[in-house]
Protein backbone atom coordinates (compact mmCIF):
# COMPACT_ATOMS: atom_id res chain seq x y z
CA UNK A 1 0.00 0.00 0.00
CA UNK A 2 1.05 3.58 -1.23
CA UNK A 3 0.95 6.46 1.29
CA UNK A 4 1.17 9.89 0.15
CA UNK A 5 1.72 12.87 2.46
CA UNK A 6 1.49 16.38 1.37
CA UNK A 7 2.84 19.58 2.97
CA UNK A 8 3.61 22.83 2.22
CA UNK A 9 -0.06 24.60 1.53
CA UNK A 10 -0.77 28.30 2.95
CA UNK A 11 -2.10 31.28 2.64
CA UNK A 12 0.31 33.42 0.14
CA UNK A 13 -0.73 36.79 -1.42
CA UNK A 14 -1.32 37.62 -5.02
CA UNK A 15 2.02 37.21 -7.20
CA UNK A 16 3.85 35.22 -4.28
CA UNK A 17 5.55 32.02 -4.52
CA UNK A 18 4.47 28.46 -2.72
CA UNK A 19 6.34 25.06 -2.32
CA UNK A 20 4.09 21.73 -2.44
CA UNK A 21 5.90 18.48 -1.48
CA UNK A 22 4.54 14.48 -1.71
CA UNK A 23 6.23 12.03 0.13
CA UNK A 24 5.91 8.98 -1.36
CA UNK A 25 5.96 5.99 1.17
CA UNK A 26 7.58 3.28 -1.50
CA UNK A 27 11.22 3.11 -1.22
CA UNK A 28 10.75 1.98 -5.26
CA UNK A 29 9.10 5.22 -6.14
CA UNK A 30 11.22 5.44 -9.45
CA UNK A 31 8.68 3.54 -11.08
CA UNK A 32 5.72 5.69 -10.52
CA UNK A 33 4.56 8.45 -12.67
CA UNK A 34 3.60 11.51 -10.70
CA UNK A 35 0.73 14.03 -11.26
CA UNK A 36 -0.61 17.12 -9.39
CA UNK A 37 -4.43 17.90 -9.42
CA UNK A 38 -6.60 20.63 -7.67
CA UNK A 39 -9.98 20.82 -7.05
CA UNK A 40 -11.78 24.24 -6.03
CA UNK A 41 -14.92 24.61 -4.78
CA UNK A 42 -17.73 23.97 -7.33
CA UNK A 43 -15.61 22.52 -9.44
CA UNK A 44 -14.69 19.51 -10.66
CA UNK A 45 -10.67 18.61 -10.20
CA UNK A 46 -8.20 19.51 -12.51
CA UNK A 47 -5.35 18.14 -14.01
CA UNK A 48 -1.75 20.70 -13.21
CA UNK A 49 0.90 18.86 -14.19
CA UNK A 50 2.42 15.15 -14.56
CA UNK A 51 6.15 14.04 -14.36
CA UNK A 52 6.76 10.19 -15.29
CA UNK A 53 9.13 7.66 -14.28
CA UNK A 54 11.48 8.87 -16.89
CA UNK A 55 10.71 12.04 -16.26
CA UNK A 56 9.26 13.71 -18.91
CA UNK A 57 6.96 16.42 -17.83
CA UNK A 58 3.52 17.84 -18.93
CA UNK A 59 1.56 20.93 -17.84
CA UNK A 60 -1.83 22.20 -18.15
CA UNK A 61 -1.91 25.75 -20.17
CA UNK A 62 -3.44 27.04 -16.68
CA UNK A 63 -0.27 26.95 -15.05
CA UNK A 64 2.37 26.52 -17.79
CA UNK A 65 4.81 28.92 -17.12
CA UNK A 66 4.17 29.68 -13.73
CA UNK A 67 4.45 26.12 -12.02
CA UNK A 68 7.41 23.76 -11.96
CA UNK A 69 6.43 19.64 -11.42
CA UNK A 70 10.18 17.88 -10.10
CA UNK A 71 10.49 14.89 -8.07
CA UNK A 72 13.55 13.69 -6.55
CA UNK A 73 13.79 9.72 -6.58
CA UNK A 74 16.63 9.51 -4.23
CA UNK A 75 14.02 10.96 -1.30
CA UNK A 76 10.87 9.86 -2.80
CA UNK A 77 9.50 13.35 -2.75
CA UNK A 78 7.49 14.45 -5.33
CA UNK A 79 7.35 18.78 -5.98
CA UNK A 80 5.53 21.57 -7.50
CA UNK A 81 7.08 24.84 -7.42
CA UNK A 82 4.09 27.66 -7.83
CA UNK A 83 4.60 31.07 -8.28
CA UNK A 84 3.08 34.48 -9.40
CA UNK A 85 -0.16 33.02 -7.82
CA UNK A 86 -3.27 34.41 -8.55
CA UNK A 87 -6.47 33.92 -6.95
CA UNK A 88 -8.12 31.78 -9.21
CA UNK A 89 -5.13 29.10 -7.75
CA UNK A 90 -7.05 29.07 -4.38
CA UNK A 91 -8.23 24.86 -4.52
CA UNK A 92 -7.33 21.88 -2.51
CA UNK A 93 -4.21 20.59 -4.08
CA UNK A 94 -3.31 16.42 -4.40
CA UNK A 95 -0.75 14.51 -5.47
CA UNK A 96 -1.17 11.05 -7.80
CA UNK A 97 0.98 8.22 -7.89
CA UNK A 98 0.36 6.35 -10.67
CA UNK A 99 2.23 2.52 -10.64
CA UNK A 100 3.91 2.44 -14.78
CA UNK A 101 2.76 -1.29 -15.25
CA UNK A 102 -0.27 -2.20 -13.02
CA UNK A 103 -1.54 1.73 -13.45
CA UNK A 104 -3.30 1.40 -9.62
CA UNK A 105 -3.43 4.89 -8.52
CA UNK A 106 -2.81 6.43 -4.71
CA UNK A 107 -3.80 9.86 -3.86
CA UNK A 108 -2.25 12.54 -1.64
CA UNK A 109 -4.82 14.37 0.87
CA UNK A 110 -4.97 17.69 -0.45
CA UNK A 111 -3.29 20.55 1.33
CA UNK A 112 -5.41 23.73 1.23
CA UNK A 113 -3.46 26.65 -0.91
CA UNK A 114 -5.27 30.27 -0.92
CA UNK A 115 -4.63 32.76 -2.94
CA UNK A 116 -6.70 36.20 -1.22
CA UNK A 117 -8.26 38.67 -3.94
């Protein structure tokens, strides 16, 4: 069984910068591809960006630019560097772990980030 634990969610004003961070309970968490998702209230949850296990990366146009997906294999710590945040950021944030060959999925549990108007 996967465990995923989040940190790093806050309250930062418009334009600042955030840190998430997963930790990923596997000790073979090379072979998982990696996602962040957010979900804000009313709305259905969105796809932010994926890194896989060789990691190639992939972004949603919402925060292309402006967010950076990393992961570090070594600690089993999965990252997503946000900044110039805007308001329309504020959501509950989650991590993915997706397995590359049985594709079960485990899910983070979604640090609040809030973004003030």
């Amino acid at each position: 069984q996967v465990q995923l634990v989040e940190s790093g969610g806050g309250l930062v004003q418009p334009g600042g910068s955030l840190r998430l961070s997963c930790a990923h309970s596997r000790s073979i968490f090379s072979i998982y591809n990696m996602y962040w998702y957010r979900q804000a209230p009313g709305k259905h949850r969105e796809f932010l960006a994926s890194i896989s296990y060789r990691f190639i990366t992939n972004y949603a146009d919402s925060v292309k630019g402006r967010f950076t997906i990393s992961r570090n294999n070594a600690a089993n710590t999965l990252n997503l560097q946000m900044n110039s945040l805007k308001p329309e950021d504020t959501a509950v944030y989650y991590c993915k772990a997706e397995h590359k060959m049985t594709l079960e999925e485990y899910w983070g549990q979604g640090p609040q980030v809030t973004v003030p108007s």
